[in-house]
C-alpha atoms as a PDB file:
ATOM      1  CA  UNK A   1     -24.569  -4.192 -21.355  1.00  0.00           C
ATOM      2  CA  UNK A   2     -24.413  -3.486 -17.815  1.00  0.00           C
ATOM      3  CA  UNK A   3     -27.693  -4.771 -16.199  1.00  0.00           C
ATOM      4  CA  UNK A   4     -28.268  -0.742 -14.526  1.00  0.00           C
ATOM      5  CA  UNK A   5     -28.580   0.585 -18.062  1.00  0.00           C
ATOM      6  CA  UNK A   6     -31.173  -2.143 -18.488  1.00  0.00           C
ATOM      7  CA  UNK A   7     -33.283  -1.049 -15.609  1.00  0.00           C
ATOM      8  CA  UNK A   8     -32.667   2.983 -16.193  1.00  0.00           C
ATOM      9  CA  UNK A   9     -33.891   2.261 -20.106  1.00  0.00           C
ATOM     10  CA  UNK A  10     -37.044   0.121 -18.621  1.00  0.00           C
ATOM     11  CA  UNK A  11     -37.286   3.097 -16.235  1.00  0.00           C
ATOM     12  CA  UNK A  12     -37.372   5.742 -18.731  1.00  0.00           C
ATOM     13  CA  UNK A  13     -39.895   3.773 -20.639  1.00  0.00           C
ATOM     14  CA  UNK A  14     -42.391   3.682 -17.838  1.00  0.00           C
ATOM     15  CA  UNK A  15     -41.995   7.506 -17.644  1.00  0.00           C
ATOM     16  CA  UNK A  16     -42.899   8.050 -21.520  1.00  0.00           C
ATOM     17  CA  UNK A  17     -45.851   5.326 -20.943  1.00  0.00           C
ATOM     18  CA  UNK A  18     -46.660   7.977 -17.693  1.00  0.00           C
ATOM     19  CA  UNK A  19     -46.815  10.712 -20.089  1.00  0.00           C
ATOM     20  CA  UNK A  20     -48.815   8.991 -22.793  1.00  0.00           C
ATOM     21  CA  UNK A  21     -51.717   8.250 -20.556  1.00  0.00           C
ATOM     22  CA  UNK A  22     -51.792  11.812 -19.306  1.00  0.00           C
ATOM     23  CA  UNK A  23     -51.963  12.836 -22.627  1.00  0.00           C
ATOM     24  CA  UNK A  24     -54.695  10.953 -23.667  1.00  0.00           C
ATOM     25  CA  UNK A  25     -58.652  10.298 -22.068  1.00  0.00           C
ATOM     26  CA  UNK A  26     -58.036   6.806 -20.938  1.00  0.00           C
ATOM     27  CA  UNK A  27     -60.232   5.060 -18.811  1.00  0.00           C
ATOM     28  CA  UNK A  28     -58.745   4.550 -15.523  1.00  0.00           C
ATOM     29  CA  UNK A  29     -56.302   7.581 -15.872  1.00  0.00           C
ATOM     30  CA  UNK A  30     -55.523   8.228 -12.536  1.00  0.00           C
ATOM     31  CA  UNK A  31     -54.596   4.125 -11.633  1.00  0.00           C
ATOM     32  CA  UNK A  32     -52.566   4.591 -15.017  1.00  0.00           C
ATOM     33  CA  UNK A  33     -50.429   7.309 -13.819  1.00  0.00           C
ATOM     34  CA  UNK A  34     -50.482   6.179 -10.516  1.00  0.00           C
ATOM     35  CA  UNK A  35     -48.629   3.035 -11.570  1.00  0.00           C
ATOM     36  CA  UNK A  36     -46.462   3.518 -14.117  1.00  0.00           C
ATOM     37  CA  UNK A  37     -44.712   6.182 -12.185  1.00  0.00           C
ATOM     38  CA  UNK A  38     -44.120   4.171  -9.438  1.00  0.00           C
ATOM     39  CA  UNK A  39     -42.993   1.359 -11.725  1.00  0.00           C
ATOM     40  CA  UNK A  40     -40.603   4.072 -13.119  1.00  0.00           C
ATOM     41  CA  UNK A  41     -39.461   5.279  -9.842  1.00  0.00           C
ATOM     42  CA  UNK A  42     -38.971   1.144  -8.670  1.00  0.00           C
ATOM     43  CA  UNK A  43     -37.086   0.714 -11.957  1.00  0.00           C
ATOM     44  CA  UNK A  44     -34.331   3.912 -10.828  1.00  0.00           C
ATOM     45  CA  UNK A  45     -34.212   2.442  -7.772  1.00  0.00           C
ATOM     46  CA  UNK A  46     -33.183  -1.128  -8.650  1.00  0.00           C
ATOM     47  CA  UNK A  47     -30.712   0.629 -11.481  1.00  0.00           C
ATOM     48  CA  UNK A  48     -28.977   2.133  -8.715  1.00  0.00           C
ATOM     49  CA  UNK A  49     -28.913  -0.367  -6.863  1.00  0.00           C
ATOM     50  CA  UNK A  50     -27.220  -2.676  -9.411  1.00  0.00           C
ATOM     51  CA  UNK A  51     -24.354  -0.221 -10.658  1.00  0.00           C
ATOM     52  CA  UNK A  52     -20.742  -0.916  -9.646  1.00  0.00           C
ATOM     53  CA  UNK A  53     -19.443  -0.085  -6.572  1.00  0.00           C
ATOM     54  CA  UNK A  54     -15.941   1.778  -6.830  1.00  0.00           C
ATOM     55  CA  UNK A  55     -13.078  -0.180  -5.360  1.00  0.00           C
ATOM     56  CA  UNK A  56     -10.902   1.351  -2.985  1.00  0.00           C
ATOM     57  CA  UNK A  57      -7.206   0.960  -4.231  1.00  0.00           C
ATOM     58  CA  UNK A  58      -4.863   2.143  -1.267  1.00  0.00           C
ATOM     59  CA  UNK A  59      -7.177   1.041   1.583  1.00  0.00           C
ATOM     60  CA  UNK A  60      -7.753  -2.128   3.553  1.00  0.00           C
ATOM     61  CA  UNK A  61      -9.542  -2.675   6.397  1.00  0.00           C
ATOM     62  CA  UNK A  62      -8.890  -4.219   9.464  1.00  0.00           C
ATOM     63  CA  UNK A  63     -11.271  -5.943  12.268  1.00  0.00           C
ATOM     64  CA  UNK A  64     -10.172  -5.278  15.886  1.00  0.00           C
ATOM     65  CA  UNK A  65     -12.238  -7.182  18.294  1.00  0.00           C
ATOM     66  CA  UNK A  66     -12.333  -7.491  22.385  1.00  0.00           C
ATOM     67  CA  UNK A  67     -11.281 -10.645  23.852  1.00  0.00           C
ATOM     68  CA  UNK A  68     -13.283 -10.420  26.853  1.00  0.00           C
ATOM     69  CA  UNK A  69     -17.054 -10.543  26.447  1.00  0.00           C
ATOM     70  CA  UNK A  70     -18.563 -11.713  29.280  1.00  0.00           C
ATOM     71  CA  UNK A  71     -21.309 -14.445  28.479  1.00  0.00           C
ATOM     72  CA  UNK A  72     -24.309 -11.931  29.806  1.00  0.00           C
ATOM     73  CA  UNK A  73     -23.237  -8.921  28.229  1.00  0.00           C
ATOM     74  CA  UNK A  74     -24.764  -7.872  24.858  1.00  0.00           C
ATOM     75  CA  UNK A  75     -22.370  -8.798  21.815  1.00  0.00           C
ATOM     76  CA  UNK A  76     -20.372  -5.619  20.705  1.00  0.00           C
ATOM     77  CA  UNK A  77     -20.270  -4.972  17.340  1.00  0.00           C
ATOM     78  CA  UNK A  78     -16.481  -4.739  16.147  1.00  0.00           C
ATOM     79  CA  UNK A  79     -15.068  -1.277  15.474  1.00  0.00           C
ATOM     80  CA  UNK A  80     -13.898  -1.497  11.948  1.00  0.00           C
ATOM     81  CA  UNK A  81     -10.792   0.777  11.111  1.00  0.00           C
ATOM     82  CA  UNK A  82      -9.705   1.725   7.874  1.00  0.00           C
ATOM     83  CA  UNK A  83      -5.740   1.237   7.519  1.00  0.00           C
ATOM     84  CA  UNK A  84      -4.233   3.103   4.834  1.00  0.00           C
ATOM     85  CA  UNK A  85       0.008   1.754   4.307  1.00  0.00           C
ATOM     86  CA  UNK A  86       2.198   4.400   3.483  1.00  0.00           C
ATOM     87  CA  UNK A  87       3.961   4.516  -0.143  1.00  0.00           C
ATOM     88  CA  UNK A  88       7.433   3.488   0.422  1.00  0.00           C
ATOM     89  CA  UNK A  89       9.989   6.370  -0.285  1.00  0.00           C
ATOM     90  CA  UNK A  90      11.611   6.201  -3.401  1.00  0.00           C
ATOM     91  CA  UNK A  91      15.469   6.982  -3.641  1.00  0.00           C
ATOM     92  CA  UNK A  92      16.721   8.729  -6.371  1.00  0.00           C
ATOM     93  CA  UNK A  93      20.007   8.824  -7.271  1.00  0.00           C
ATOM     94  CA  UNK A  94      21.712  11.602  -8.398  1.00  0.00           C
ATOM     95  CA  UNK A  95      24.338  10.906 -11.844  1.00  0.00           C
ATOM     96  CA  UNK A  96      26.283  13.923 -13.014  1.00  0.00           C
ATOM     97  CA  UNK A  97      25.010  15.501 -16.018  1.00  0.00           C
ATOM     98  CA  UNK A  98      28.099  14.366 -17.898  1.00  0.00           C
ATOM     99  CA  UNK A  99      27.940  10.723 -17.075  1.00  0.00           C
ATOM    100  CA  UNK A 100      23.704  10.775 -17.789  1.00  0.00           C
ATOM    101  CA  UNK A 101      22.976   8.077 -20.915  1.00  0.00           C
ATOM    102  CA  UNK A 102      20.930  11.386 -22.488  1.00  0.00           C
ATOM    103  CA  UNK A 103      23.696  12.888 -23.629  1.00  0.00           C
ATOM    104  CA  UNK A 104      24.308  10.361 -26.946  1.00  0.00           C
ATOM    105  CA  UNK A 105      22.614  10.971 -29.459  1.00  0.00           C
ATOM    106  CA  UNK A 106      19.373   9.032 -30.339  1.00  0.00           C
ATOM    107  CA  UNK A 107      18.577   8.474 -26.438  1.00  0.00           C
ATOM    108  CA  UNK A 108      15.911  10.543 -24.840  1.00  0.00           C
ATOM    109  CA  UNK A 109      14.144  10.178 -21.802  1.00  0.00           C
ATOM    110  CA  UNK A 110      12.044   6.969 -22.610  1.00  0.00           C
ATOM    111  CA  UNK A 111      15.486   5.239 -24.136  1.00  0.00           C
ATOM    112  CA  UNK A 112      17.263   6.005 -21.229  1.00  0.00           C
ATOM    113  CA  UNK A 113      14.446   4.781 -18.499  1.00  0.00           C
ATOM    114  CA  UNK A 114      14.176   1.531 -20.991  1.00  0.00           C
ATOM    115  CA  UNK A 115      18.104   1.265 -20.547  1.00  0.00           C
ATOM    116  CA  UNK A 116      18.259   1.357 -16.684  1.00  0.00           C
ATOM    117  CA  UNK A 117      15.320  -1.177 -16.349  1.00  0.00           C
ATOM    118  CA  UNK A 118      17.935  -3.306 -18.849  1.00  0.00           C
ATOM    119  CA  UNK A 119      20.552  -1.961 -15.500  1.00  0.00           C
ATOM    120  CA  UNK A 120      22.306   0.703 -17.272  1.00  0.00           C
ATOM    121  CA  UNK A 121      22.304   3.382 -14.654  1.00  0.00           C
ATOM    122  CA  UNK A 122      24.914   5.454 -16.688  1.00  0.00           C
ATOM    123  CA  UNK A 123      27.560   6.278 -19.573  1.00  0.00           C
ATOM    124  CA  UNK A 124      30.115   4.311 -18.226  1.00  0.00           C
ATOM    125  CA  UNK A 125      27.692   1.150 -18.434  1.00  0.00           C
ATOM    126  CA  UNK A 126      26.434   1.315 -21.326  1.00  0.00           C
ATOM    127  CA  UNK A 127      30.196   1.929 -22.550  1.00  0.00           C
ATOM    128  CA  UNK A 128      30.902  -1.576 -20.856  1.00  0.00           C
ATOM    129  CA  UNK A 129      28.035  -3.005 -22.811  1.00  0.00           C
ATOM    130  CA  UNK A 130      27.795  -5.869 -25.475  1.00  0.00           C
ATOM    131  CA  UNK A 131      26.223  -4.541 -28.446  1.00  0.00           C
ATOM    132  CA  UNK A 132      24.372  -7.794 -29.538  1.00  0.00           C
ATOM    133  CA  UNK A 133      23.158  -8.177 -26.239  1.00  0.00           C
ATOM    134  CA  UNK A 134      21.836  -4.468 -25.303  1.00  0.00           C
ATOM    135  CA  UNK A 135      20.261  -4.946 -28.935  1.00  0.00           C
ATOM    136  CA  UNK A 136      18.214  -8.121 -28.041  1.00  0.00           C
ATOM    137  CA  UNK A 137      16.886  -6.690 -24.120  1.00  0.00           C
ATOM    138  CA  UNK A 138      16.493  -3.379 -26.095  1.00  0.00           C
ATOM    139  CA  UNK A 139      14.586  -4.799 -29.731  1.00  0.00           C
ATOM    140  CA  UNK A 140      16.499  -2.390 -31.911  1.00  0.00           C
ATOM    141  CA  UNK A 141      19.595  -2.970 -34.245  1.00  0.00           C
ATOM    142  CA  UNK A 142      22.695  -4.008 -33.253  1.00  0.00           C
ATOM    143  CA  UNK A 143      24.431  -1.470 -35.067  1.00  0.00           C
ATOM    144  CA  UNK A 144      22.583   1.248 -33.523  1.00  0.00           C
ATOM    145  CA  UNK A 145      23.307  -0.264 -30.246  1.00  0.00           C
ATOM    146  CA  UNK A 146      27.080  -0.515 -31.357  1.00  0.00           C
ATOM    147  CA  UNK A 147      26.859   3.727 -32.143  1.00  0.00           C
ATOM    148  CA  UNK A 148      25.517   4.221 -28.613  1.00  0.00           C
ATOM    149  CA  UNK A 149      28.226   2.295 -27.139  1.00  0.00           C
ATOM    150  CA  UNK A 150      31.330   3.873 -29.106  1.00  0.00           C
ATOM    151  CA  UNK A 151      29.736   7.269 -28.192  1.00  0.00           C
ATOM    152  CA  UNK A 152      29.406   5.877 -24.841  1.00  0.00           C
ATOM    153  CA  UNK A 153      33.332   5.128 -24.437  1.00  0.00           C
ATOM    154  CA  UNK A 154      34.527   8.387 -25.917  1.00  0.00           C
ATOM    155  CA  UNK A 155      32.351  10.550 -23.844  1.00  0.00           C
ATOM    156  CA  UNK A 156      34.052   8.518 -21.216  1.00  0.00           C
ATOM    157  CA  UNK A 157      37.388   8.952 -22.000  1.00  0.00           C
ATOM    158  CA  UNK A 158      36.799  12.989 -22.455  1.00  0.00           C
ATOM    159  CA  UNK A 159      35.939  12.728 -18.920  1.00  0.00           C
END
């Protein structure tokens, strides 16, 4: 359990004690109320002090500092920048519907993106394949894999 929960529950505690004495004649009511609010108020304030802090994914910082100070002149605090690196630009390439691994039967979308991270970009690769070894990068049958690639070769030859 995440030690802010801790002090929010020890918090809310203090509150129902708050409301128990005001409730009640106790003797000393007002140094009752007095304190366990402020104990509950303490308590939210450590809680939130003790939460996680959310990490920044895409940005780093950088330092820049002068290199001339002179010896009698105050000490400048550093400016700190925040850098944020650009995402590089992805190419996509463009394969002609007819040539796209999609078009055999028993490859969809997830097949197909699971077959070009195994480097077959396209029919004509996967019709160039080994069946025993697209079967073992792939963990499915080799006699599936063998279907795909005789599909493969005669869409090939049709085009």
């Amino acid at each position: 359990m995440r030690s802010d929960y801790t002090l929010y529950v020890v918090a809310v505690i203090s509150f129902v004690l708050t409301t128990v004495v005001l409730a009640y004649q106790v003797e000393f009511r007002e140094v009752w109320v007095v304190t366990t609010a402020v104990l509950g108020l303490l308590f939210i304030g450590l809680g939130h002090s003790q939460r996680p802090k959310p990490q920044s994914i895409a940005a780093t910082t950088a330092v820049e500092t002068s290199t001339a100070i002179a010896p009698s002149a105050p000490q400048a605090v550093p400016a700190v920048t925040e850098v944020i690196e650009p995402k590089p630009a992805t190419v996509t390439e463009t394969i002609p519907p007819r040539l796209r691994v999609t078009k055999i039967r028993g490859i969809g979308e997830k097949r197909a993106g699971q077959l070009k991270a195994g480097g077959i970009n396209n029919l004509m690769d996967l019709a160039n394949a080994s069946p025993k070894d697209l079967a073992a990068k792939l963990n499915v049958s080799p006699k599936m894999t063998g279907r795909w690639i005789d599909s493969a070769k005669q869409l090939t030859k049709k085009s």
